[in-house]
Protein backbone atom coordinates (compact mmCIF):
# COMPACT_ATOMS: atom_id res chain seq x y z
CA UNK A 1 -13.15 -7.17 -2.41
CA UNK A 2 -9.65 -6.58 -4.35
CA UNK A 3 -8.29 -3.72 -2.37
CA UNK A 4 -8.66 -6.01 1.21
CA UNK A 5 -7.05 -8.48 -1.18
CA UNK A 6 -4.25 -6.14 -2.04
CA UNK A 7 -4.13 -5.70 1.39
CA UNK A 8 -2.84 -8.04 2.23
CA UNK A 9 -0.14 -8.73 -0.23
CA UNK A 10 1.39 -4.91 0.20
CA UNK A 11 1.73 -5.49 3.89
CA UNK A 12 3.89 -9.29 3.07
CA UNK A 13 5.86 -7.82 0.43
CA UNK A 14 6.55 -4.50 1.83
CA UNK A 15 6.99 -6.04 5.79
CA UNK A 16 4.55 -3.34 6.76
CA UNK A 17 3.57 -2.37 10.32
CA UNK A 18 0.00 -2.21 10.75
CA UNK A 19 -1.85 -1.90 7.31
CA UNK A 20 -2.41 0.48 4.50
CA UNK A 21 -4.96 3.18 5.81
CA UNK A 22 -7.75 3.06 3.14
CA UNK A 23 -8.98 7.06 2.71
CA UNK A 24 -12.71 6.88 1.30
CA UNK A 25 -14.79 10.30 0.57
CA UNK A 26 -18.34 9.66 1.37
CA UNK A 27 -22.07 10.75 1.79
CA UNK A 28 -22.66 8.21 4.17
CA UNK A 29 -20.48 7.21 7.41
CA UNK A 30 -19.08 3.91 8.09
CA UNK A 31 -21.31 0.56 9.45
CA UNK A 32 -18.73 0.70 12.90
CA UNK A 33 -16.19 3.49 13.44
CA UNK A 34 -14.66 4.27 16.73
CA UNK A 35 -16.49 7.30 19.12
CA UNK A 36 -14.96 10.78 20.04
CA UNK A 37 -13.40 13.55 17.82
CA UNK A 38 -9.81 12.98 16.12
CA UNK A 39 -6.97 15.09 14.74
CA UNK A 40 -6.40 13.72 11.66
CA UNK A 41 -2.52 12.95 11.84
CA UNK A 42 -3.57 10.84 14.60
CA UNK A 43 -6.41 9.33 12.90
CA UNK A 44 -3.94 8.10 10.53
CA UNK A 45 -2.17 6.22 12.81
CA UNK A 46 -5.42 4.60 14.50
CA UNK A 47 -6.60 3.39 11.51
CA UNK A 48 -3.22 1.84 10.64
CA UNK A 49 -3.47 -0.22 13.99
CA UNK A 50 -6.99 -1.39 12.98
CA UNK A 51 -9.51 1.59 13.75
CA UNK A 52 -12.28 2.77 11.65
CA UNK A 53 -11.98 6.58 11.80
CA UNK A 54 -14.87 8.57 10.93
CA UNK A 55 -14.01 12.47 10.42
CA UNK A 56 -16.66 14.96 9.65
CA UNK A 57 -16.72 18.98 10.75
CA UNK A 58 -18.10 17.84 13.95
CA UNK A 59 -15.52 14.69 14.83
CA UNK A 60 -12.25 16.42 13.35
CA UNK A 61 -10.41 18.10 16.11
CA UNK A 62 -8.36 19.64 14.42
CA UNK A 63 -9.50 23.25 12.87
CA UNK A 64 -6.62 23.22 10.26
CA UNK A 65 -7.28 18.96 9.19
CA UNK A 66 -11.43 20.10 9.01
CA UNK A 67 -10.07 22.43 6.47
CA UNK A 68 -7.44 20.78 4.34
CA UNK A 69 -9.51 17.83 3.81
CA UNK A 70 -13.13 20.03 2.60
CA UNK A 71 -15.23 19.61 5.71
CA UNK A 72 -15.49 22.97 6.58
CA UNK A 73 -14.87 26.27 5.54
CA UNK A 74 -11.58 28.37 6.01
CA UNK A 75 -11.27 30.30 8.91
CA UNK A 76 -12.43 33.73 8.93
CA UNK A 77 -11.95 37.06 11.34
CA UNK A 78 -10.60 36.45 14.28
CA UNK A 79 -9.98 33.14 13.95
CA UNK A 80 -8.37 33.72 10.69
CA UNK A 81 -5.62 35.86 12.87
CA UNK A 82 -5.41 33.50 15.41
CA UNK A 83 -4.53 30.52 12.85
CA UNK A 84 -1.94 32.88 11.52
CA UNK A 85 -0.64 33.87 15.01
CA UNK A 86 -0.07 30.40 15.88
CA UNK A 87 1.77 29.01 12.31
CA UNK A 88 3.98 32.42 12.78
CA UNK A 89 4.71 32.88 16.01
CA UNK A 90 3.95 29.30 17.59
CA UNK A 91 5.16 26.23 15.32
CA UNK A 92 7.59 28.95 13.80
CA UNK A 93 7.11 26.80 10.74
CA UNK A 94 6.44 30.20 8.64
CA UNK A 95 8.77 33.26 9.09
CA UNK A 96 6.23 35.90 8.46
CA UNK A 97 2.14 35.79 7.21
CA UNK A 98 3.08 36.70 3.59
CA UNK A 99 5.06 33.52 3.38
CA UNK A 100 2.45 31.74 4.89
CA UNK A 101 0.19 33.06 2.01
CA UNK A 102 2.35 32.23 -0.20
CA UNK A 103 2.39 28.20 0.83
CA UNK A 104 -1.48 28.28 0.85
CA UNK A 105 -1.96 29.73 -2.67
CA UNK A 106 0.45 27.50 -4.10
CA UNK A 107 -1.31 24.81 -2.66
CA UNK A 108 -3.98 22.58 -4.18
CA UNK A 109 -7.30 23.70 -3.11
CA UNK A 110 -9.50 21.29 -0.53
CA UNK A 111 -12.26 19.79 -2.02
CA UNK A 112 -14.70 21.58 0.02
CA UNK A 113 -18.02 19.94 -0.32
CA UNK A 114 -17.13 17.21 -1.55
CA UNK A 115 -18.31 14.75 1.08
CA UNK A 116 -19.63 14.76 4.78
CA UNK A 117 -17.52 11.93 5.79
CA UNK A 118 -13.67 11.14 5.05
CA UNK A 119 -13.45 7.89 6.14
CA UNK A 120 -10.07 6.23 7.43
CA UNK A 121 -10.01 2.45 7.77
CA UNK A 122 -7.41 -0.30 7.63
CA UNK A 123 -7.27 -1.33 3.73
CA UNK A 124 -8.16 -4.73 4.76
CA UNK A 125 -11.27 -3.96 6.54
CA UNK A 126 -12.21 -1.34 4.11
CA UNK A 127 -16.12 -1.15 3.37
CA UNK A 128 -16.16 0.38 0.29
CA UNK A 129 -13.62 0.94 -2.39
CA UNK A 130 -11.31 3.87 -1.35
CA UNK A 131 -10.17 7.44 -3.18
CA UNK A 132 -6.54 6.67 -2.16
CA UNK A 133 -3.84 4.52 0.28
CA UNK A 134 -1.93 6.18 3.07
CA UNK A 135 1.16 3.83 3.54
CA UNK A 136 3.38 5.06 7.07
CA UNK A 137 6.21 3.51 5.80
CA UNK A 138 10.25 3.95 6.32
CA UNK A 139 12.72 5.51 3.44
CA UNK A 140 13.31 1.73 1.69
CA UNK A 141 9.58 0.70 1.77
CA UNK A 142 8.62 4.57 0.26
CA UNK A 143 11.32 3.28 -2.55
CA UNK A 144 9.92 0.64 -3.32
CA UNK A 145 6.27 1.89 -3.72
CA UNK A 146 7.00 4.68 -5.98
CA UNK A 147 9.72 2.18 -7.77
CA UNK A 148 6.42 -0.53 -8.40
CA UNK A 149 4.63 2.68 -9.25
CA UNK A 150 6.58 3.96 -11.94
CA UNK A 151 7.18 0.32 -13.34
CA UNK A 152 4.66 0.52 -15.81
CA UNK A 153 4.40 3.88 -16.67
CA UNK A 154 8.33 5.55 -16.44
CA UNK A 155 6.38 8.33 -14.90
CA UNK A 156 7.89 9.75 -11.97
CA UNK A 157 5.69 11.05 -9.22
CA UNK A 158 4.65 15.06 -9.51
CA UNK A 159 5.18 15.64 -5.68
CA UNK A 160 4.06 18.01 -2.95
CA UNK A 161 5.87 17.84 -0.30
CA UNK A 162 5.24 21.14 1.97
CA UNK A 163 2.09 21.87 4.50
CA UNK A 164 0.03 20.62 6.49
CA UNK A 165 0.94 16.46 7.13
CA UNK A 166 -3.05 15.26 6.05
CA UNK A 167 -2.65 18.39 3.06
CA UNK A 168 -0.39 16.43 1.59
CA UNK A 169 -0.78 12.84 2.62
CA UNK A 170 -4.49 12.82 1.82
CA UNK A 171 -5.92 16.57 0.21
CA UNK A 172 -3.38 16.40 -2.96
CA UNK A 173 -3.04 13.13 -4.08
CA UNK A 174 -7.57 13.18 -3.76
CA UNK A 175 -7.91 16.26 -5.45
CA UNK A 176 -4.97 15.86 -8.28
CA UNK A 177 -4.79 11.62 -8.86
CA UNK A 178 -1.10 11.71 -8.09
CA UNK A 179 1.38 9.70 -6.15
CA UNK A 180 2.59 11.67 -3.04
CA UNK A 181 5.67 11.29 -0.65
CA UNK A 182 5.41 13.55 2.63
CA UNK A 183 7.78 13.48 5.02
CA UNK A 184 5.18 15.36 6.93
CA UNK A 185 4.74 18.62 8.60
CA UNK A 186 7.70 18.89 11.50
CA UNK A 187 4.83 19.50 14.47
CA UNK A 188 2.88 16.54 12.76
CA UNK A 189 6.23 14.43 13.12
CA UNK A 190 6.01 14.98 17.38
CA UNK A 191 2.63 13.02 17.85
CA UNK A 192 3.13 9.84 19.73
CA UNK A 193 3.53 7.03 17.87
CA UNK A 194 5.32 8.62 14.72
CA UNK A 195 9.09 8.07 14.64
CA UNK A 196 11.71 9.09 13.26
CA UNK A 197 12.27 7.24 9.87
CA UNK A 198 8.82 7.31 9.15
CA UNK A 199 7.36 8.96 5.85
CA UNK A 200 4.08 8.60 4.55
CA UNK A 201 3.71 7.54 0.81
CA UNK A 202 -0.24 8.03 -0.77
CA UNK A 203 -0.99 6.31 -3.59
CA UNK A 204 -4.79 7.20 -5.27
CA UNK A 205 -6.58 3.99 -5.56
CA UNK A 206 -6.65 4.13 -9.56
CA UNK A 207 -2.69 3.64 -9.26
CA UNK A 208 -2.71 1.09 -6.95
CA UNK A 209 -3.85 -1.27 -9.68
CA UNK A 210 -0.49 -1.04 -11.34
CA UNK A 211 1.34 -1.30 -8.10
CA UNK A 212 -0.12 -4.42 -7.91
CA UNK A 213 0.34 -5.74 -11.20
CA UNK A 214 4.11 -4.78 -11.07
CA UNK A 215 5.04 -6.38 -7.48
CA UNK A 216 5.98 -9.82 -9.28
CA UNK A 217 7.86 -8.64 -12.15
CA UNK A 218 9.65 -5.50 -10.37
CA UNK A 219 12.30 -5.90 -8.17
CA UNK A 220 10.91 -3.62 -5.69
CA UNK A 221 8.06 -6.61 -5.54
CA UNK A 222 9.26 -10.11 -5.66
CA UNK A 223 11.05 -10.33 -8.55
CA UNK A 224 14.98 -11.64 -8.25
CA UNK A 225 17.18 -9.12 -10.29
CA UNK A 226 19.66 -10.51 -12.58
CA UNK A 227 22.51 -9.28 -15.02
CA UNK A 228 22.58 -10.39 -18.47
CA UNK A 229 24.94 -12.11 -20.28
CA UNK A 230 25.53 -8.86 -22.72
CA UNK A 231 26.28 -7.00 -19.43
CA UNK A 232 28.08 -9.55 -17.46
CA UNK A 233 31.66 -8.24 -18.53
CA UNK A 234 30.89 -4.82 -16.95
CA UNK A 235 30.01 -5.56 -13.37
CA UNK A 236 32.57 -7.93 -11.54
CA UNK A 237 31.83 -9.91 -8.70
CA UNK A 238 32.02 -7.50 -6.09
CA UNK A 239 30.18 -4.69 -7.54
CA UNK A 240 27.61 -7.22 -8.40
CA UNK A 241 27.26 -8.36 -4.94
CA UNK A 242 27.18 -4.41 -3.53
CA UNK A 243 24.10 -4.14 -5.93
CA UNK A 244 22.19 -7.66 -4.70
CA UNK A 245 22.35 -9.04 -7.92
């Protein structure tokens, strides 16, 4: 299957640590996924080390993650106030409700009934072909994904980069096809096993093709940069070396 394939390539060119988490929408769940109920943030991680995660509104742990990615409703009532309560006045990641409004309606809508399993899985172990790539990368290996991205196209990313860490690492680049860097949600960023340098970059599946086709022609791949001879008289030695070329 390609995308094991790819796999396998992205982690050797990119030095990765752990592989590519493969996100999959589905009606079915996975042949072998590990027991219990997971937050998604750390699902993320598990399946990077080489778990099968299997979230549905009964296995998510997280109210908020159920949400974002469409496997359950909103929260209504009292626990509507509570969720609000703890955003304002716990993380303190919201200075009042109204701004907290605010970041919801200007975000992209979950696909709510979509699917009754979101399936996270290393990319190389991947059953079935996946809706988009989660890569936990650093700030260079981010660069060099949305660099092989834009390759082919000259397109930069159309980002969102606020809200909840699976909101953006997994609900917007689903629902809208794009390319999305998230340096995460700040509470997200305290879960053991995230550090500091680490970003996430998601890449939907349809992209990934042309990520792949540009990694030996790019030099964000394997290709060896060069200066031409027409522009050899305007970089000198040093500034050529500064650059890598």
């Amino acid at each position: 299957m390609e995308w094991q394939d790819y796999a396998e390539e992205l982690i050797d060119v990119l030095d990765l640590e752990g592989s590519p988490v493969a996100v999959t929408y589905s009606m079915e769940p996975p042949a072998d996924a590990a027991e219990g109920r997971h937050r998604v943030c750390t699902a993320l991680l598990e399946a990077r080390d080489g778990e099968t995660i299997d979230l549905t509104a009964e296995s998510s742990s997280c109210p908020g993650g159920t949400w974002h990615l469409g496997l359950g409703e909103p929260p209504t009532g009292e626990r509507a106030k509570g969720f609000k309560e703890f955003l304002v006045h716990g993380e303190k990641l919201f200075c009042s409700i109204s701004t907290l409004h605010r970041a919801h309606d200007l975000a992209v809508d979950p696909p709510l009934g979509l699917a009754d399993h979101v399936v996270l899985s290393p990319l190389d172990e991947a059953e079935t072909e996946p809706d988009a790539v989660v890569f936990i990368c650093n700030a260079e290996q981010g660069c060099r994904l949305v660099s092989l991205d834009e390759y082919e196209t000259g397109k930069p990313p159309q980002t969102e980069m606020i809200g909840a860490t699976c909101q953006q690492a997994i609900t917007y680049p689903v629902v809208k096809g794009e390319l999305n860097v998230s340096l995460m949600d700040y509470t997200s960023r305290h879960i053991k096993g995230y550090r500091p340098e680490h970003l996430m970059v998601t890449v939907p599946y349809h992209r990934l093709h042309g990520v792949m086709r540009s990694i030996p022609h790019c030099t964000a791949g394997r290709a060896e940069a060069e200066v031409p001879e027409s522009f050899q008289d305007e970089l000198d030695e040093e500034a050529q070396e500064e650059l890598g070329l």
